[in-house]
Protein backbone atom coordinates (compact mmCIF):
# COMPACT_ATOMS: atom_id res chain seq x y z
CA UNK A 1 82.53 73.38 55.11
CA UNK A 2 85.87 75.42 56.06
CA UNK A 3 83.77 78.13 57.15
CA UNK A 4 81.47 75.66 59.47
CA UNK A 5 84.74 74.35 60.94
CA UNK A 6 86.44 77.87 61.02
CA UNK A 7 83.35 79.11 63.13
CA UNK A 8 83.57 75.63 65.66
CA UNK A 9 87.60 76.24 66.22
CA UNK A 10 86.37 79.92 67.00
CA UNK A 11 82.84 79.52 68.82
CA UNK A 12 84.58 79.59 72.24
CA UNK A 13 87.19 81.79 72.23
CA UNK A 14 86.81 85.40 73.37
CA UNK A 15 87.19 88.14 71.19
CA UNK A 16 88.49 91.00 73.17
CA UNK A 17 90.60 88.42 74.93
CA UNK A 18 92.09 87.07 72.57
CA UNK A 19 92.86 90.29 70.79
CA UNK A 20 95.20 91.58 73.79
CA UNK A 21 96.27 87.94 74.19
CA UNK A 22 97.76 88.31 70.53
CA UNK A 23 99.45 91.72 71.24
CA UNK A 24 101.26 89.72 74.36
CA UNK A 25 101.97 87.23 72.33
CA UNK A 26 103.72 89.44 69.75
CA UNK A 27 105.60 91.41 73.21
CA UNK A 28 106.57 88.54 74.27
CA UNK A 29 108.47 87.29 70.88
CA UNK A 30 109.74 90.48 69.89
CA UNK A 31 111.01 90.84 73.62
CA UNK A 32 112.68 87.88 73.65
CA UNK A 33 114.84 88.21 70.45
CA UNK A 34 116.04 90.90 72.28
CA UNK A 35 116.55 89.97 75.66
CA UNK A 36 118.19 86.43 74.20
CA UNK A 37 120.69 88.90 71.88
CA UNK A 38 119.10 87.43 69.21
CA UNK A 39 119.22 84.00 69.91
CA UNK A 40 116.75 82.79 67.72
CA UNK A 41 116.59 78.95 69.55
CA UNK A 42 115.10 80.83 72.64
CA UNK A 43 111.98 82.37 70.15
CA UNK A 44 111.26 79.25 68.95
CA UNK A 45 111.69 78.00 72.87
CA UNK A 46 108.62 80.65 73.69
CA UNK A 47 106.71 80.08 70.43
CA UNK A 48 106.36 76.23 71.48
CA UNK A 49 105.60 77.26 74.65
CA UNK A 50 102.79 79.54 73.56
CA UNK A 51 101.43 77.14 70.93
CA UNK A 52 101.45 74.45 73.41
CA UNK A 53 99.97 77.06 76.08
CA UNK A 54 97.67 78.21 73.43
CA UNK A 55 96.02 74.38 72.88
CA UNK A 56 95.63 74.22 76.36
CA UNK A 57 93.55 77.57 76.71
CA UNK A 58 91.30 76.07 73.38
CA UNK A 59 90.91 73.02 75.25
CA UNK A 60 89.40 74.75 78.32
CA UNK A 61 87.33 77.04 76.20
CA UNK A 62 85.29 74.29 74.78
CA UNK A 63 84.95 72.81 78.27
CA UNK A 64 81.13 73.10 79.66
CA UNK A 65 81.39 74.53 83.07
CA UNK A 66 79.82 71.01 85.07
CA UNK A 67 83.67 69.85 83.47
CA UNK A 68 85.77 72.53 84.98
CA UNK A 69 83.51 71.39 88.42
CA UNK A 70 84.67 67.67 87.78
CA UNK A 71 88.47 68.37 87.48
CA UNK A 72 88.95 70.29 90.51
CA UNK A 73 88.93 67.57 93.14
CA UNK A 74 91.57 65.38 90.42
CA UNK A 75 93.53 68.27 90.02
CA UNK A 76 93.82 69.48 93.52
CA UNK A 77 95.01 66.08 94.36
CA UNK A 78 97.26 65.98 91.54
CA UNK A 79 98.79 69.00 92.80
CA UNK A 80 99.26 67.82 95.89
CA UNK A 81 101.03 64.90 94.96
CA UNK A 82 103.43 66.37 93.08
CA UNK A 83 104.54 69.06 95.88
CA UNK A 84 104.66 66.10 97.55
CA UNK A 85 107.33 64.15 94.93
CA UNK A 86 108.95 67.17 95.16
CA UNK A 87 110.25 66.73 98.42
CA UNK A 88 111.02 63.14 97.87
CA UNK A 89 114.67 62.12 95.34
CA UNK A 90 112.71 63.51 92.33
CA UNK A 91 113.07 66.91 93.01
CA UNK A 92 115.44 68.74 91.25
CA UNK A 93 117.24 71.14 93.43
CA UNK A 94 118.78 74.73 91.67
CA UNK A 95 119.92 77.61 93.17
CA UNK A 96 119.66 75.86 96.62
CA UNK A 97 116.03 75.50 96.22
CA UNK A 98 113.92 72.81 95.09
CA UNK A 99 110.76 73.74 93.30
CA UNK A 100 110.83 70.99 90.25
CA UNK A 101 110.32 67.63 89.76
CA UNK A 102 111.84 64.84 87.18
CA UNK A 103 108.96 63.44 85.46
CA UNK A 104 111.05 61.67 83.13
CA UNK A 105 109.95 63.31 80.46
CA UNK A 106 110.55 66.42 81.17
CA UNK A 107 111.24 69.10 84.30
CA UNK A 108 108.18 70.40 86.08
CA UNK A 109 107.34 72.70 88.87
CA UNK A 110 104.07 71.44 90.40
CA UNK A 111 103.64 74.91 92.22
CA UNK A 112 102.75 76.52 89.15
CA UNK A 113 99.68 74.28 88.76
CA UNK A 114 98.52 74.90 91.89
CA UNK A 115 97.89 78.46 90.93
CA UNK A 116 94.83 77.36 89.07
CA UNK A 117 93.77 74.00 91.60
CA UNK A 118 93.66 75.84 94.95
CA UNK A 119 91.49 78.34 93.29
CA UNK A 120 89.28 76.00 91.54
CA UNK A 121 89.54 73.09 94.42
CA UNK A 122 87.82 76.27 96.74
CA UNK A 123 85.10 77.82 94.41
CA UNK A 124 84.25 74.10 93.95
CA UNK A 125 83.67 73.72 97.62
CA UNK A 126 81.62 76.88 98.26
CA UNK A 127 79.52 76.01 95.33
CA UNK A 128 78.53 72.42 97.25
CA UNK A 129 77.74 74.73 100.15
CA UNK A 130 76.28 77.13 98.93
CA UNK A 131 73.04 76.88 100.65
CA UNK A 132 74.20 76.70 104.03
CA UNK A 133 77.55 78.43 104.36
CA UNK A 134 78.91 78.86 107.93
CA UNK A 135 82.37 79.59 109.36
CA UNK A 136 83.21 76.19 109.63
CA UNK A 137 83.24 76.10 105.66
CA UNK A 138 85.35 79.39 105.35
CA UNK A 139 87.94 77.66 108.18
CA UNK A 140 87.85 74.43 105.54
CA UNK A 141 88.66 76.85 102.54
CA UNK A 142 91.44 78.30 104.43
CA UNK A 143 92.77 74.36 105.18
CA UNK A 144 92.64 73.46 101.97
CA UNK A 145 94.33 76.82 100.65
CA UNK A 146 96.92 76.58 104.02
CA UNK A 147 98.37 73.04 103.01
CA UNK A 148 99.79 73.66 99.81
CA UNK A 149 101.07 76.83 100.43
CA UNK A 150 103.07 75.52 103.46
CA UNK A 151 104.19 72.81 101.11
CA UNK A 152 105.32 76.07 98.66
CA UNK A 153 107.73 78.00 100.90
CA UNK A 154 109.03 74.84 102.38
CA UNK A 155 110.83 74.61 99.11
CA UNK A 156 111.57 77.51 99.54
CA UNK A 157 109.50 79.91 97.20
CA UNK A 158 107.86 82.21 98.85
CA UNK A 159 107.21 84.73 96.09
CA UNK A 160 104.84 81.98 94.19
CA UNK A 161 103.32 80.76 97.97
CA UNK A 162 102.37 84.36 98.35
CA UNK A 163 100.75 84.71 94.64
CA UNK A 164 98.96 81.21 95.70
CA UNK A 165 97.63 82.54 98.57
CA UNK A 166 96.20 85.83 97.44
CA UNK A 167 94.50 83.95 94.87
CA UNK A 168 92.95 81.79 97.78
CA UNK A 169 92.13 84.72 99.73
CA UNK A 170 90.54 86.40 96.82
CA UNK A 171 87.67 83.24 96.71
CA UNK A 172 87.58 83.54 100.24
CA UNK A 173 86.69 87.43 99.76
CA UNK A 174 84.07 86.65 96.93
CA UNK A 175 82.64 83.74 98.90
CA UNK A 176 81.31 86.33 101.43
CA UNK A 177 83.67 86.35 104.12
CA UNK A 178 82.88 89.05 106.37
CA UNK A 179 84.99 91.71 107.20
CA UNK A 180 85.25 92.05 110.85
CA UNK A 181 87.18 88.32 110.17
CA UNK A 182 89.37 90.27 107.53
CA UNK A 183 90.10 92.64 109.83
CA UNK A 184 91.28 90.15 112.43
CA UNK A 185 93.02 88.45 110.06
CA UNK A 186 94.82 91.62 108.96
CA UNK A 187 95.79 92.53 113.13
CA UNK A 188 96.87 88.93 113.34
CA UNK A 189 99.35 89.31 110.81
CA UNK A 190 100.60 92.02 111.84
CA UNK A 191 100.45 90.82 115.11
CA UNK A 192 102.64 87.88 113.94
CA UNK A 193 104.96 89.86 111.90
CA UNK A 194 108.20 89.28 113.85
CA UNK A 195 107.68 85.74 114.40
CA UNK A 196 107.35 85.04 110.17
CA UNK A 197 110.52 87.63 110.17
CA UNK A 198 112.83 85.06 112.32
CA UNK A 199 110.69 82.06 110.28
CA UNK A 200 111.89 83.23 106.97
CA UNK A 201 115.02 82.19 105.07
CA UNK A 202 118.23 84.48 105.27
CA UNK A 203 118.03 85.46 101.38
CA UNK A 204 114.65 86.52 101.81
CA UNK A 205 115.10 88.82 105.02
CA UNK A 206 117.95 90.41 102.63
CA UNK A 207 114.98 91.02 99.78
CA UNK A 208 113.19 92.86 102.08
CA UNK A 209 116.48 94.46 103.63
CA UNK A 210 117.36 95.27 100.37
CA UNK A 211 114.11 97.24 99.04
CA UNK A 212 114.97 99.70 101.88
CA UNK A 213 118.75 100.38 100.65
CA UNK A 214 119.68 98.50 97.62
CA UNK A 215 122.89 100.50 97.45
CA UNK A 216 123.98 98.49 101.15
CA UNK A 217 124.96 95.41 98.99
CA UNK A 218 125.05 97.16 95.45
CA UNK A 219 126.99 94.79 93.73
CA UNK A 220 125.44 91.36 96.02
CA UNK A 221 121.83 91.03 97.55
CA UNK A 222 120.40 94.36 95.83
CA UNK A 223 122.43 94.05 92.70
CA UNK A 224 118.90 92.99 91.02
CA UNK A 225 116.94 95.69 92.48
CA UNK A 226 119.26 98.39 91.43
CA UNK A 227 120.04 97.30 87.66
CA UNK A 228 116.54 96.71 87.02
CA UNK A 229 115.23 100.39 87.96
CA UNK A 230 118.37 102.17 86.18
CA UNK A 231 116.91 99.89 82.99
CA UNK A 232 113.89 101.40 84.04
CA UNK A 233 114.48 104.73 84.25
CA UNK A 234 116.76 105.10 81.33
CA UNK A 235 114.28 103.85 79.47
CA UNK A 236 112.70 107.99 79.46
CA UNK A 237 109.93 108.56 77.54
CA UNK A 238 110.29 106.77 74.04
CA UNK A 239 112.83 104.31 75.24
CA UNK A 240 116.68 103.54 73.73
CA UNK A 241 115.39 102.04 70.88
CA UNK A 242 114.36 98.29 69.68
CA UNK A 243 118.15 96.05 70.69
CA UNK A 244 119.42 99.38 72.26
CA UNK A 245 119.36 98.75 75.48
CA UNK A 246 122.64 99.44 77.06
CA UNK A 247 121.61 97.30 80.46
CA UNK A 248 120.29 94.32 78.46
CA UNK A 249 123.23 93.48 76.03
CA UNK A 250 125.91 94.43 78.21
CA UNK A 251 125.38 92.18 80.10
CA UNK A 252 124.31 94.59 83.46
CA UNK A 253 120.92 93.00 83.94
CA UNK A 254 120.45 89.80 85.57
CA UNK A 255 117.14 87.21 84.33
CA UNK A 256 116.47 89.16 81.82
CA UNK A 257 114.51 86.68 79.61
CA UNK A 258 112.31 86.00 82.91
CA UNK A 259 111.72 88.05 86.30
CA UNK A 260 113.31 90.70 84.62
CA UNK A 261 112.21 91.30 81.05
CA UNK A 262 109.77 94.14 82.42
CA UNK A 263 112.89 95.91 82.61
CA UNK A 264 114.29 95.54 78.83
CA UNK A 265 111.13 96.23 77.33
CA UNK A 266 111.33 99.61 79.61
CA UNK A 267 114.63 100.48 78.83
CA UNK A 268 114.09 99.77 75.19
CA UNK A 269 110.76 101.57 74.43
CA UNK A 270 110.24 103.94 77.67
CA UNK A 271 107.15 105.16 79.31
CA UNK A 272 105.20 105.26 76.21
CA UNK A 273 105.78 101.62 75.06
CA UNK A 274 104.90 101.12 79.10
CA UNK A 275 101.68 102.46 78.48
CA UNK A 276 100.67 100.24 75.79
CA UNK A 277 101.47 97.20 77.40
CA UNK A 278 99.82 98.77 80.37
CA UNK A 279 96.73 99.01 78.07
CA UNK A 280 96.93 95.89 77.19
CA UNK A 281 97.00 94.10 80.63
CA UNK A 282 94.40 96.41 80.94
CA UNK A 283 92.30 94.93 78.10
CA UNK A 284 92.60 91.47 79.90
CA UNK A 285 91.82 92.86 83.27
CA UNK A 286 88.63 94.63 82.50
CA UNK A 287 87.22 91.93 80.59
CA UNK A 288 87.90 89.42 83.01
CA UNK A 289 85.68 91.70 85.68
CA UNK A 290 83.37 91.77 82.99
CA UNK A 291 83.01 88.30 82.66
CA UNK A 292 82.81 87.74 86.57
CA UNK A 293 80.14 89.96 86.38
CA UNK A 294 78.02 88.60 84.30
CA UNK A 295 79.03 84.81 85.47
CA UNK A 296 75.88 82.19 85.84
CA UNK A 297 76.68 80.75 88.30
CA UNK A 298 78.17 80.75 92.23
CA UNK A 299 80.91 78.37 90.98
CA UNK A 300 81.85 80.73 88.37
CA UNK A 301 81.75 84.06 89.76
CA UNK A 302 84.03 82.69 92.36
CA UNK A 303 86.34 81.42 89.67
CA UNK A 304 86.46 84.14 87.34
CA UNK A 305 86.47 86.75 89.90
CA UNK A 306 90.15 84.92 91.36
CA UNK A 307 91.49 84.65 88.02
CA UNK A 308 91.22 87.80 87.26
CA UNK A 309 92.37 89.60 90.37
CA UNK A 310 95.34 87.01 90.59
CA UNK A 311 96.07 88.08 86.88
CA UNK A 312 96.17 91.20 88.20
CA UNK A 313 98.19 90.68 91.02
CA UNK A 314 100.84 88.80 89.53
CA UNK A 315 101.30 91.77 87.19
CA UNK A 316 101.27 94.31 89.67
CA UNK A 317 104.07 92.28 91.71
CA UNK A 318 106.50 91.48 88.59
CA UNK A 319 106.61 95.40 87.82
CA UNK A 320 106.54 96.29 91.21
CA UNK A 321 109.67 94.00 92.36
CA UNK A 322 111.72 95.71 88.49
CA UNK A 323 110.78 99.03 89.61
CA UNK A 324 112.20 98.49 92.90
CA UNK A 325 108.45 99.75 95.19
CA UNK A 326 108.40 95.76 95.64
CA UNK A 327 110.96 93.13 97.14
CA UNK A 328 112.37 90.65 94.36
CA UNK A 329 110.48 87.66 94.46
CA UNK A 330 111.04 85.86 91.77
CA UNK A 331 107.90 86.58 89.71
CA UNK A 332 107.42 86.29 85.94
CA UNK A 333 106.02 89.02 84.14
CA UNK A 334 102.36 87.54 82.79
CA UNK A 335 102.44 85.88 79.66
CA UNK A 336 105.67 87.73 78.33
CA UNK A 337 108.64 86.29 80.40
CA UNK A 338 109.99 83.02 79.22
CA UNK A 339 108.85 79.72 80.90
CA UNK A 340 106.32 77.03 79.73
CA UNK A 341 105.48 75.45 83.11
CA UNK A 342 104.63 79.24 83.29
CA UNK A 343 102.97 80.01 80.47
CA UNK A 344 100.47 76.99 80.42
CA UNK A 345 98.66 78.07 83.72
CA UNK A 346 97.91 81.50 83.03
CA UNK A 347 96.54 80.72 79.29
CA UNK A 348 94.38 77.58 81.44
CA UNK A 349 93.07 80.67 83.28
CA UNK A 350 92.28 82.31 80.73
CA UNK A 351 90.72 79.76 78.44
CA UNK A 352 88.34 79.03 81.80
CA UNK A 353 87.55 82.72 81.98
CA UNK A 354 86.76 82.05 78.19
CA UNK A 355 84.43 79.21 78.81
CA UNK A 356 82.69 80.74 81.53
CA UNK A 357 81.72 83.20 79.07
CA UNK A 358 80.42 81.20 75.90
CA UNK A 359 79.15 78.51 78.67
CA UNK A 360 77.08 81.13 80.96
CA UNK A 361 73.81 80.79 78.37
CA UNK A 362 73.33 76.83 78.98
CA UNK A 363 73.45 77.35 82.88
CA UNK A 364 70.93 79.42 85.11
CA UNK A 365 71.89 80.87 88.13
C-alpha cells in the first residue's frame, strides 16, 4: 500500500528534472545562509517558499493537458485584473515603484504570474486556430501579449516587461511566424530606438549609461554593476571559500539574497562551482527542449518550447546584468534568489513542462 501510494505521489514528476531541481534547491539554501550571514529565519523564509512552490509544481504535474487548456483564459484574466488593482489604492508602492498589490492576506506582485498566463493565454489561442492561421491571428497574439506588458513598465518594471515579452515572442516564433515579419520587426525597433530612449524612465537610461562606464557614478547609479563583477572576479577559480566572501559579509554588495546572489555564490566557490551550477541549469534546459520535442500536441509544443527558452533567458539575463555584459534590471537568479511570488511561477513552469511529459501518451497529435 505505501509503495502504491509512493509510486502515485511520483507517477508525474520528472526524473531528470527533478534531480537538477533538487541540486537548486540545495544552492539555493546553502546560498542563502550565507548571503543572510547566517540568519537562519531567512532559510526557513526560502524553504516555505520552495515547499509551497514545490506543491504547486505537483499540482500541475498531475494536471491532464485539456486542464492546463481550461485555465488559460481564467488566468489570463486574472492577471489582468490584478495589474489592473495594482494601479488602483491597493498597490503597494517601494522604491518609487509600484509592482505589488495588498491582498489582505498577504503582498503580491501580479507581474510575476503573468510570466506563465501570457504564454499559456497565446499557445491556447494558436491551438483554436490552428487550422487556419493567418496574420490577423499572429497581430491578435501580439495584442494580447502587448497589453500586459504596457501595463508592466507602466509600473515601472521594465526588466520583468522585457522577460514577459520574450516569452511572448518566443510562442510567436514557434507558432510559425515568418521571418521576413521578424526581420521587420527587428528594423522597426531599431528604427524606434530613440523614441523608447526619451520614453524610458531616468533610472533606467542611467542602467544602460552605466553598463558603458560603471566607474562614471562608482559609488551611485553603477555602484551595483561594479561590486557585483569584483565579487565575480575574485571569486578565481575555486572561489574564497563557503562564508568567505569578503564582498558579501562586509557589507560591499547590494541585494545580495536576490538580483545579486549570482555574485556570492561566485565569489565564494569561483569558476568551478560556476560550472556546476552552469551544469545544472543546463540539466533543466536540455530536458525542457527535450520535452518540446517530443510534445503531442500544437498546444504543447508551443508551451513547452516558451518555458523553456524563457527559463533560459531569465538565466542568461540575471548572470549577465552580475557580470556586468548586461544592464541591471532587476532580475532574480532562477530558482536560487529569494522570493516566493518568484519562486511559485517558475516551479508552475516546470511542473507544466512535467505534465506535458507524463500527459503526451493519452493525447495524439
Amino acid at each position: 500500500m505505501i509503495n502504491s501510494l509512493k509510486r502515485r505521489f511520483v507517477a508525474h514528476l520528472d526524473p531528470v528534472l527533478m534531480y537538477a531541481l533538487g541540486g537548486l534547491m540545495f544552492v539555493s539554501l546553502v546560498l542563502m545562509y550565507s548571503a543572510s550571514d547566517g540568519n537562519w529565519g531567512r532559510v526557513l523564509g526560502q524553504l516555505v517558499n520552495i515547499v509551497v512552490a514545490f506543491t504547486a509544481l505537483w499540482v500541475v504535474a498531475n494536471m491532464p493537458l485539456h486542464y492546463l487548456m481550461r485555465i488559460a483564459v481564467p488566468i489570463y484574466v486574472t492577471g489582468m485584473l490584478l495589474l489592473l488593482g495594482v494601479m488602483s489604492p491597493l498597490g503597494v508602492n517601494s522604491h518609487g515603484a509600484t509592482r505589488w498589490l495588498n491582498i489582505g492576506v498577504a503582498t503580491i506582485q501580479p507581474s510575476e504570474l503573468m510570466k506563465i498566463a501570457v504564454p499559456l493565454m497565446m499557445a491556447w489561442y494558436f491551438e483554436k486556430h490552428e487550422a487556419t492561421l493567418t496574420l490577423k491571428n499572429y497581430f491578435v497574439a501580439t495584442l494580447l501579449l502587448a497589453v500586459p506588458v504596457a501595463l508592466i513598465l507602466k509600473q515601472p518594471d521594465l526588466g520583468t516587461g522585457l522577460l514577459i515579452a520574450a516569452s511572448g515572442f518566443y510562442v510567436l516564433f514557434l507558432a510559425g511566424l515568418s521571418w521576413r515579419i521578424m526581420t521587420g520587426m527587428a528594423v522597426l525597433a531599431a528604427a524606434s530606438a530613440p523614441f523608447l530612449w526619451h520614453a524610458m524612465h531616468d533610472y533606467q537610461r542611467h542602467r544602460i549609461l552605466m553598463l558603458l562606464d560603471p566607474s562614471q557614478d562608482a559609488l551611485g547609479k553603477g555602484y551595483h554593476t561594479i561590486q557585483g563583477m569584483i565579487a565575480v572576479g575574485s571569486g578565481g577559480l575555486i572561489g574564497k571559500g563557503y562564508m568567505n566572501g569578503t564582498q558579501t559579509h562586509l557589507d560591499f554588495l547590494p541585494e545580495r539574497m536576490t538580483d545579486f546572489i549570482f555574485a556570492v555564490y561566485s565569489e565564494e566557490f569561483g569558476l568551478l562551482g560556476n560550472l556546476i551550477l552552469l551544469a545544472l541549469y543546463g540539466v533543466v534546459i536540455a530536458r525542457g527542449f527535450i520535452i518540446t520535442a517530443n510534445a503531442s500536441t500544437y498546444f504543447t509544443r508551443l508551451m513547452a518550447g516558451s518555458i523553456t527558452l524563457t527559463f533560459f533567458t531569465y538565466t542568461f539575463v540575471n548572470m549577465g546584468m552580475v557580470s556586468g555584459i548586461l544592464p541591471v534590471v532587476g532580475v532574480p537568479l532562477p530558482l536560487i534568489s529569494y522570493g516566493g511570488t518568484s519562486m511559485v511561477t517558475l516551479y508552475l513552469g516546470m511542473g507544466m513542462l512535467m505534465s506535458i511529459h507524463s500527459h503526451k501518451k493519452l493525447v495524439q497529435s
